[in-house]
C-alpha atoms as a PDB file:
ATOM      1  CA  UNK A   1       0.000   0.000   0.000  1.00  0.00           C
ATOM      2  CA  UNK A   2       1.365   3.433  -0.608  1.00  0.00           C
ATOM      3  CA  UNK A   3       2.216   5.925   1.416  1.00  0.00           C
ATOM      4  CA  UNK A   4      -0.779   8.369   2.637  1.00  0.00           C
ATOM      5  CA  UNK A   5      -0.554  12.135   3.891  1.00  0.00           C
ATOM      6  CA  UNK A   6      -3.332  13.700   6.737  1.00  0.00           C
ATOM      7  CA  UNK A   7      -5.421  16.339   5.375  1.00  0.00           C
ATOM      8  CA  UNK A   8      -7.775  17.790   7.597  1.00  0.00           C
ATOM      9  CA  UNK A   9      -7.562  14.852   9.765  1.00  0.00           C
ATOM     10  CA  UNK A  10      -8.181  12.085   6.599  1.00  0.00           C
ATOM     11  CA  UNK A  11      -5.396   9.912   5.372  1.00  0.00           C
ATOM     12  CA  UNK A  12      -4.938  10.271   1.721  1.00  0.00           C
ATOM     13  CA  UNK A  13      -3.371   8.422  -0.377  1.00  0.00           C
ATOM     14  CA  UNK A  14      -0.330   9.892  -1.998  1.00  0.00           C
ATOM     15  CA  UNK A  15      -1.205   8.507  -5.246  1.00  0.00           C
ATOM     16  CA  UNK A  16      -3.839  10.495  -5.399  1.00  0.00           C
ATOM     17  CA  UNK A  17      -1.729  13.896  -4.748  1.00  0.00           C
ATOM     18  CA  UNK A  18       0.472  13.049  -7.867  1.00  0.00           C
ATOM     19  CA  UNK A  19       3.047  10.980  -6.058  1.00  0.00           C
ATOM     20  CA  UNK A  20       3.144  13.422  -3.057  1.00  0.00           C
ATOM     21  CA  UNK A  21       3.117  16.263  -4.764  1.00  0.00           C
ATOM     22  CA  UNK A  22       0.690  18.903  -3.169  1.00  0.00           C
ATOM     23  CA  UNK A  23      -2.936  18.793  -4.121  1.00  0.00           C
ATOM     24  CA  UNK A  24      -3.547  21.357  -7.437  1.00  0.00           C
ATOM     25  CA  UNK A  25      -5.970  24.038  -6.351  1.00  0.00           C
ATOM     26  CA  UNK A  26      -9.123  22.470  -7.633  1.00  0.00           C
ATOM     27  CA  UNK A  27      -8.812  19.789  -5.036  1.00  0.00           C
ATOM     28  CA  UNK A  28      -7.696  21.301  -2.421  1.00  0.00           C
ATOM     29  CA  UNK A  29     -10.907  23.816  -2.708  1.00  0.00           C
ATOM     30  CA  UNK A  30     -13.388  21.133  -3.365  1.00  0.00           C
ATOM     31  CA  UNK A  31     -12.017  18.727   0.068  1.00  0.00           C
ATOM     32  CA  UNK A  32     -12.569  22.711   1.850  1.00  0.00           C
ATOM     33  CA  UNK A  33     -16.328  22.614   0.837  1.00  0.00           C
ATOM     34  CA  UNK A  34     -16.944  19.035   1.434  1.00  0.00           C
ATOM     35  CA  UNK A  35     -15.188  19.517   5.110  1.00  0.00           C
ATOM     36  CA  UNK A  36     -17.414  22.577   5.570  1.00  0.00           C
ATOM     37  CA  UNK A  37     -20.362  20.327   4.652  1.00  0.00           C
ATOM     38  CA  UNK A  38     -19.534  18.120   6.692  1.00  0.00           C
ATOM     39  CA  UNK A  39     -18.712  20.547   9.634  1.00  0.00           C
ATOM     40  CA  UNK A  40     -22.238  21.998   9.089  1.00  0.00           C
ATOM     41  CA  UNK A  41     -23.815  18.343   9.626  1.00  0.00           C
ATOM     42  CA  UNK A  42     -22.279  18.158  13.310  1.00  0.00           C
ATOM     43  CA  UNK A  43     -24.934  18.423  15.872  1.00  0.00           C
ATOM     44  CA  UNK A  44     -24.537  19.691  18.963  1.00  0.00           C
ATOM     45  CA  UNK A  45     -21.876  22.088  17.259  1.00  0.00           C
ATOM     46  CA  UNK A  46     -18.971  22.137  19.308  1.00  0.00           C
ATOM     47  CA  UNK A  47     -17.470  25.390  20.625  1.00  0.00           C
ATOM     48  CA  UNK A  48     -14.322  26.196  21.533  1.00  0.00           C
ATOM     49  CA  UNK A  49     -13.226  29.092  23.910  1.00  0.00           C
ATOM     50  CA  UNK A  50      -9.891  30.899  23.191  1.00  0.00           C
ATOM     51  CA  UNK A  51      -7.027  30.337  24.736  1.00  0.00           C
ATOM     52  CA  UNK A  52      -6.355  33.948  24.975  1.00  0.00           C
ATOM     53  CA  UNK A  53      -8.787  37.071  24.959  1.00  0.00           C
ATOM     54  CA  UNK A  54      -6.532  40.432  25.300  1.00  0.00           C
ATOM     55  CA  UNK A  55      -8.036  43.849  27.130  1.00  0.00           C
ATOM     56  CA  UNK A  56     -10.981  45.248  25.076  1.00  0.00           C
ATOM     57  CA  UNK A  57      -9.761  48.351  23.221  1.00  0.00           C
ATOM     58  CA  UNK A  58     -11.207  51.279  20.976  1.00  0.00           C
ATOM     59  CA  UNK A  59     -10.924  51.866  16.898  1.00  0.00           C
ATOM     60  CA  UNK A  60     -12.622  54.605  15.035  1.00  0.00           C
ATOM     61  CA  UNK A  61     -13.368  53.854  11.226  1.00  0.00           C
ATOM     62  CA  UNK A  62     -13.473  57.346   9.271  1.00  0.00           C
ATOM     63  CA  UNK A  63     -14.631  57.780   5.844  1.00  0.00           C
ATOM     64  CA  UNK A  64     -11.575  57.181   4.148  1.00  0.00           C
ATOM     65  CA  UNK A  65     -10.333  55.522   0.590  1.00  0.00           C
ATOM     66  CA  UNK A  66      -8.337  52.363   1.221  1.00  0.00           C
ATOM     67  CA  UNK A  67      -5.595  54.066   0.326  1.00  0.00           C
ATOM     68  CA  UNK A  68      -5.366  56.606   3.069  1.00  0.00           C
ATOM     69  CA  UNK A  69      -6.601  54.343   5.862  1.00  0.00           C
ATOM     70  CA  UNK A  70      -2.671  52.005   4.510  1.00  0.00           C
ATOM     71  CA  UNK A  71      -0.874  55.511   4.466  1.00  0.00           C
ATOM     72  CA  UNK A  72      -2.109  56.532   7.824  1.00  0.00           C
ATOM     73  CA  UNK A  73      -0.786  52.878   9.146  1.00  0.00           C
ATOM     74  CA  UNK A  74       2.870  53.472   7.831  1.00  0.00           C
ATOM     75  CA  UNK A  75       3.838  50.179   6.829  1.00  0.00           C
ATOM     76  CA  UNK A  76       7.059  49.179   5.387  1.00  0.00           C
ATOM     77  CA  UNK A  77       5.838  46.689   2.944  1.00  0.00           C
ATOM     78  CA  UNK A  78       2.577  46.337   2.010  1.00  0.00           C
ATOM     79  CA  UNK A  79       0.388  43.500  -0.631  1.00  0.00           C
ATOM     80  CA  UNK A  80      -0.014  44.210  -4.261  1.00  0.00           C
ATOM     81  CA  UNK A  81      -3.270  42.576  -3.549  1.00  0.00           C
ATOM     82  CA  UNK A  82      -4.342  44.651  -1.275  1.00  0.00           C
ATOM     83  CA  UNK A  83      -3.093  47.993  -2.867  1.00  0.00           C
ATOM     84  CA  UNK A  84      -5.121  47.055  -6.007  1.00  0.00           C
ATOM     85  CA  UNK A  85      -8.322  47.251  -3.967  1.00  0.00           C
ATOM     86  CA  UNK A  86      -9.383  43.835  -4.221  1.00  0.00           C
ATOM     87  CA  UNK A  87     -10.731  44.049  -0.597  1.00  0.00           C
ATOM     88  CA  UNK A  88     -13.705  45.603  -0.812  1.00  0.00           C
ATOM     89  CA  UNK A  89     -14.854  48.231   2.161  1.00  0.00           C
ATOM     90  CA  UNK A  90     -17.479  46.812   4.444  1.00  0.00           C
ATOM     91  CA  UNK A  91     -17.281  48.302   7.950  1.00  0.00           C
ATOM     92  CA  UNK A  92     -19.586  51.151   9.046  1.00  0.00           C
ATOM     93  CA  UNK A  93     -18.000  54.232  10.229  1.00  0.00           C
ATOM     94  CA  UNK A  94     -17.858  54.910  13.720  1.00  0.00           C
ATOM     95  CA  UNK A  95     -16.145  53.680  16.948  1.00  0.00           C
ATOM     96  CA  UNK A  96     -15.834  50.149  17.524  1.00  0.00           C
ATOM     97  CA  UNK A  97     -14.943  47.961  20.544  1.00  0.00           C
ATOM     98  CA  UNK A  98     -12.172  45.402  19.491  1.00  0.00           C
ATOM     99  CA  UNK A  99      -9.709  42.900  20.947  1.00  0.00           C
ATOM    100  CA  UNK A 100      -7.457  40.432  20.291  1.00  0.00           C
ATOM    101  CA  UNK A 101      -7.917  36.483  20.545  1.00  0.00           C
ATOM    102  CA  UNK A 102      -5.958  33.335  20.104  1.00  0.00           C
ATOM    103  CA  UNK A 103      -6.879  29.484  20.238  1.00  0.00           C
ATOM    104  CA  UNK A 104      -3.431  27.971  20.532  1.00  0.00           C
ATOM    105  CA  UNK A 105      -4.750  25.558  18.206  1.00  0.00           C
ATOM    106  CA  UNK A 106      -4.660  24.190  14.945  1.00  0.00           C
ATOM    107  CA  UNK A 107      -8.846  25.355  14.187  1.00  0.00           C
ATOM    108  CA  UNK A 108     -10.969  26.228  11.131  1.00  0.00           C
ATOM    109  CA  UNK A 109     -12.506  29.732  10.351  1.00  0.00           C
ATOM    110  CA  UNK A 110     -15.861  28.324  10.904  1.00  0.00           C
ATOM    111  CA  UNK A 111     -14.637  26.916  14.332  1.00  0.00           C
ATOM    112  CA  UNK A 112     -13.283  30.417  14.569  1.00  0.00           C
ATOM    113  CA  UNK A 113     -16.889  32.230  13.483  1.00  0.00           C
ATOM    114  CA  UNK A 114     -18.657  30.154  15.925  1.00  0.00           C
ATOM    115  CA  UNK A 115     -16.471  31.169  18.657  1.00  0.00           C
ATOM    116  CA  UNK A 116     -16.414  34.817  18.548  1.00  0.00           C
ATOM    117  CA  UNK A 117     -19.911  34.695  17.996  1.00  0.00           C
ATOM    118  CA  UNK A 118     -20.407  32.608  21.366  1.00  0.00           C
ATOM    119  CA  UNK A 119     -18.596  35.090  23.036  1.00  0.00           C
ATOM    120  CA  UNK A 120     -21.415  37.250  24.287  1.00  0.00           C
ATOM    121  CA  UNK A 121     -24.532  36.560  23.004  1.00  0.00           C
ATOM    122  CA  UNK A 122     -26.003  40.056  23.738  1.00  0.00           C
ATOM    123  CA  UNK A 123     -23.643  41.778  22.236  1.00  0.00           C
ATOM    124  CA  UNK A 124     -22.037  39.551  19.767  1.00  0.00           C
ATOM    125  CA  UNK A 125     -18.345  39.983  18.744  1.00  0.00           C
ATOM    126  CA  UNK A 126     -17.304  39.705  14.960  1.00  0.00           C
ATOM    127  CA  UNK A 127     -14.244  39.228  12.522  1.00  0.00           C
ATOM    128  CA  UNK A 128     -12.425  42.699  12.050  1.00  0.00           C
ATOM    129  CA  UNK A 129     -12.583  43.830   8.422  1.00  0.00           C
ATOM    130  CA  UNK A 130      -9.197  45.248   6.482  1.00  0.00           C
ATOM    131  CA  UNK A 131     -10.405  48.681   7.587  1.00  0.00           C
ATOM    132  CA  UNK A 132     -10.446  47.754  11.412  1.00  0.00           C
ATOM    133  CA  UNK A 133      -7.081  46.017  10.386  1.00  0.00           C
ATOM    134  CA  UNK A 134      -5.727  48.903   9.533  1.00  0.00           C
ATOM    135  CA  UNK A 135      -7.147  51.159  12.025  1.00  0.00           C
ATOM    136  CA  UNK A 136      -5.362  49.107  14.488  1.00  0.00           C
ATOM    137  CA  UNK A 137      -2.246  49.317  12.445  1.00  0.00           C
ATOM    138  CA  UNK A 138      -2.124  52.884  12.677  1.00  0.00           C
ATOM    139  CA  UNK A 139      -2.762  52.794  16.087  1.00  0.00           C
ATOM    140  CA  UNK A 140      -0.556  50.993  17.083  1.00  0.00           C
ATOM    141  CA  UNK A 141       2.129  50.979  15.400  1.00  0.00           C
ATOM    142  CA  UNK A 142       5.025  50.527  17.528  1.00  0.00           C
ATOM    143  CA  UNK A 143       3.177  47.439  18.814  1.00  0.00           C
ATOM    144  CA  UNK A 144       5.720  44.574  18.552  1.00  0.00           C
ATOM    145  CA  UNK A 145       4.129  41.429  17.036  1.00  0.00           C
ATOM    146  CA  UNK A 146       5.518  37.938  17.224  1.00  0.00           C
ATOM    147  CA  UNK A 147       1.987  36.598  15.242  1.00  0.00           C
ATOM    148  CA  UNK A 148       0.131  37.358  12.774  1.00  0.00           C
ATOM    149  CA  UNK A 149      -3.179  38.919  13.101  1.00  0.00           C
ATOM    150  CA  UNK A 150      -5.776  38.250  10.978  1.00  0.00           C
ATOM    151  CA  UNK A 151      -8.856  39.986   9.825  1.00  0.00           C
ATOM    152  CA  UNK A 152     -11.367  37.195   8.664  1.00  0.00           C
ATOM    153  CA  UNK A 153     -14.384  40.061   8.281  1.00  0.00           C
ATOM    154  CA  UNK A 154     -12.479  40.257   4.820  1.00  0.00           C
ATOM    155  CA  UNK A 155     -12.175  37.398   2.133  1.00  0.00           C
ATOM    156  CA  UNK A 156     -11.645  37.951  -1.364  1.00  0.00           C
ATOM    157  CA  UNK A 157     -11.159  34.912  -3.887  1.00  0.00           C
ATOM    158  CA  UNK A 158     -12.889  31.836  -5.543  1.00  0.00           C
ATOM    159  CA  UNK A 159     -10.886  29.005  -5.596  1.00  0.00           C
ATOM    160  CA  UNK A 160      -8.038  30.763  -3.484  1.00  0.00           C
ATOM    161  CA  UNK A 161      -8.860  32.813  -0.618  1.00  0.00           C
ATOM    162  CA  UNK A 162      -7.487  35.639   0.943  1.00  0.00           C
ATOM    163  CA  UNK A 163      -7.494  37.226   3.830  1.00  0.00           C
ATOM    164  CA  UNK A 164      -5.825  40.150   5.097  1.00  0.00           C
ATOM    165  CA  UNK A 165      -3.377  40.358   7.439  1.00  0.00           C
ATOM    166  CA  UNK A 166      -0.499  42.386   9.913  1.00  0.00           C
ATOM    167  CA  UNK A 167       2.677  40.799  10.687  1.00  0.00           C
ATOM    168  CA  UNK A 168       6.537  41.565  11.584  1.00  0.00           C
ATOM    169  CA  UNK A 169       8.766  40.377   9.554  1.00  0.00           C
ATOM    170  CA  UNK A 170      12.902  41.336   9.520  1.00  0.00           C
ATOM    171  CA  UNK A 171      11.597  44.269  11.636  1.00  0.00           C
ATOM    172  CA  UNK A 172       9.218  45.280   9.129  1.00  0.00           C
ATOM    173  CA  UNK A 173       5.521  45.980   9.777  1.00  0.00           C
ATOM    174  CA  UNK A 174       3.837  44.781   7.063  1.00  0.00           C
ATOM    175  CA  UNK A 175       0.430  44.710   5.648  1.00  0.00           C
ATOM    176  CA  UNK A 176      -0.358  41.428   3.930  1.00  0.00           C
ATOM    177  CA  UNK A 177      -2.571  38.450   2.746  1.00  0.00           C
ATOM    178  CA  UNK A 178      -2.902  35.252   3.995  1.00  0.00           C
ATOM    179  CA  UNK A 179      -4.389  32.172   2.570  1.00  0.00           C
ATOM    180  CA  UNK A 180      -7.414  30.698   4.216  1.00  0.00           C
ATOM    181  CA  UNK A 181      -7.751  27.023   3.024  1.00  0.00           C
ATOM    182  CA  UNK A 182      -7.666  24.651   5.662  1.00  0.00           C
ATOM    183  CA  UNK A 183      -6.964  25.202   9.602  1.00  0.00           C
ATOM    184  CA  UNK A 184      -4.954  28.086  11.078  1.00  0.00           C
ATOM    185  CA  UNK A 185      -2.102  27.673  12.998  1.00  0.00           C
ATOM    186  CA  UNK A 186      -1.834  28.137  16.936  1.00  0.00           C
ATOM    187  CA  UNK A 187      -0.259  30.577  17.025  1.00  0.00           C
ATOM    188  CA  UNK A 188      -2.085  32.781  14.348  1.00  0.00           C
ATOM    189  CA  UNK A 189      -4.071  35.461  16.462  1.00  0.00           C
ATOM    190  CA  UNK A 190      -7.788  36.774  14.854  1.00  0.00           C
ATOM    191  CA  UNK A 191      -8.759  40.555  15.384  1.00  0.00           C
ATOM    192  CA  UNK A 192     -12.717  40.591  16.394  1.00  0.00           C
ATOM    193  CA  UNK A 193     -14.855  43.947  16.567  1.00  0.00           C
ATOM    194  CA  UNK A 194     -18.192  45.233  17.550  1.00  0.00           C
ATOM    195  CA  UNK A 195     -19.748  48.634  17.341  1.00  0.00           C
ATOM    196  CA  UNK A 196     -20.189  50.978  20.197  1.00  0.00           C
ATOM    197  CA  UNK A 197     -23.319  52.186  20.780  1.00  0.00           C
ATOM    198  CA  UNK A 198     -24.238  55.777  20.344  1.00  0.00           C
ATOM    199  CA  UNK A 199     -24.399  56.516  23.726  1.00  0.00           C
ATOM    200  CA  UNK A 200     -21.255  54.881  24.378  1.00  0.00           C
ATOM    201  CA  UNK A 201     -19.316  56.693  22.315  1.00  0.00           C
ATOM    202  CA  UNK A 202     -20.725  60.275  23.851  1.00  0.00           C
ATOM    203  CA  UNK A 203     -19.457  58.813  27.332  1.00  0.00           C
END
């Protein structure tokens, strides 16, 4: 019998991945959906609770083109993907209560999505979007970052998807894109917002 890699928890054959070769895109999208399907079918649904929740802290969205919002954050390299305004702008203007969480985990974004949403049921948390990504950037910008953190309020893509995404890499801040196919590593770290209320923000 020959020799078999673990995707997503399954053995598959090599054979099928070309001799070990990686699976092409097609494939590798297609055993995505099925998981999700599959995910979708569990009942209960399990959640599971970060590992780490940091202080809740404030972010203001203004109207602003893309463009100014990556200006404002300083970065010293930033995606070609995301300069070409492939993200489109979803967030509401305003002041928004985000923090920072972490599963130390290997976990899906629907595992991820279920979580946040868990969180407080009241007054439900949500993936940041790039523009809360970069809010944060340019607010903190001297922040030193061992992980990524990643916006999942923001996917672009078909058969690949992106997402976006701050990092430090050779001392350099940069604004990037990651590639959301299967489950995220432990130590990847999610940015999660909600909006203030009115009143909240007059306080």
């Amino acid at each position: 019998m020959g020799n078999r890699i673990s995707l997503r928890g399954w053995d598959v054959p090599t054979d099928f991945t070309e001799k070990g070769k990686s699976l092409d895109t097609t494939a590798r999208f297609l055993m995505e959906s099925l998981y999700s399907f599959l995910q979708l079918l569990k009942c209960p649904t399990h959640i599971i609770a970060p590992a780490f929740t940091s202080k809740i802290f404030r972010l203001r969205i203004e109207k602003k083109h893309l463009f100014d919002m990556i200006f404002d954050g300083n970065y010293d390299w930033k995606s070609e993907e995301i300069l070409a305004g492939k993200f489109p702008l979803v967030a509401r203007a305003g002041g928004y209560e985000a923090c920072i969480v972490n599963f130390n985990r290997d976990i899906s974004s629907g595992d991820i999505r279920r979580a946040i949403k868990s969180m407080d049921s009241k007054n439900p948390w949500s993936p940041g979007a790039i523009e809360h990504l970069c809010a944060f950037g340019a607010k903190f910008p001297s922040k030193k970052r061992k992980y990524s953190i990643i916006a999942l309020g923001s996917i672009v893509g078909i058969l690949e998807r992106y997402v976006p995404s701050l990092s430090i890499t050779d001392g350099q801040r940069r604004l990037d894109i990651s590639l959301s196919y299967f489950d995220w590593f432990p130590d990847c770290h999610f940015l999660i917002v909600r909006k203030l209320p009115e009143l909240k923000l007059l306080s």
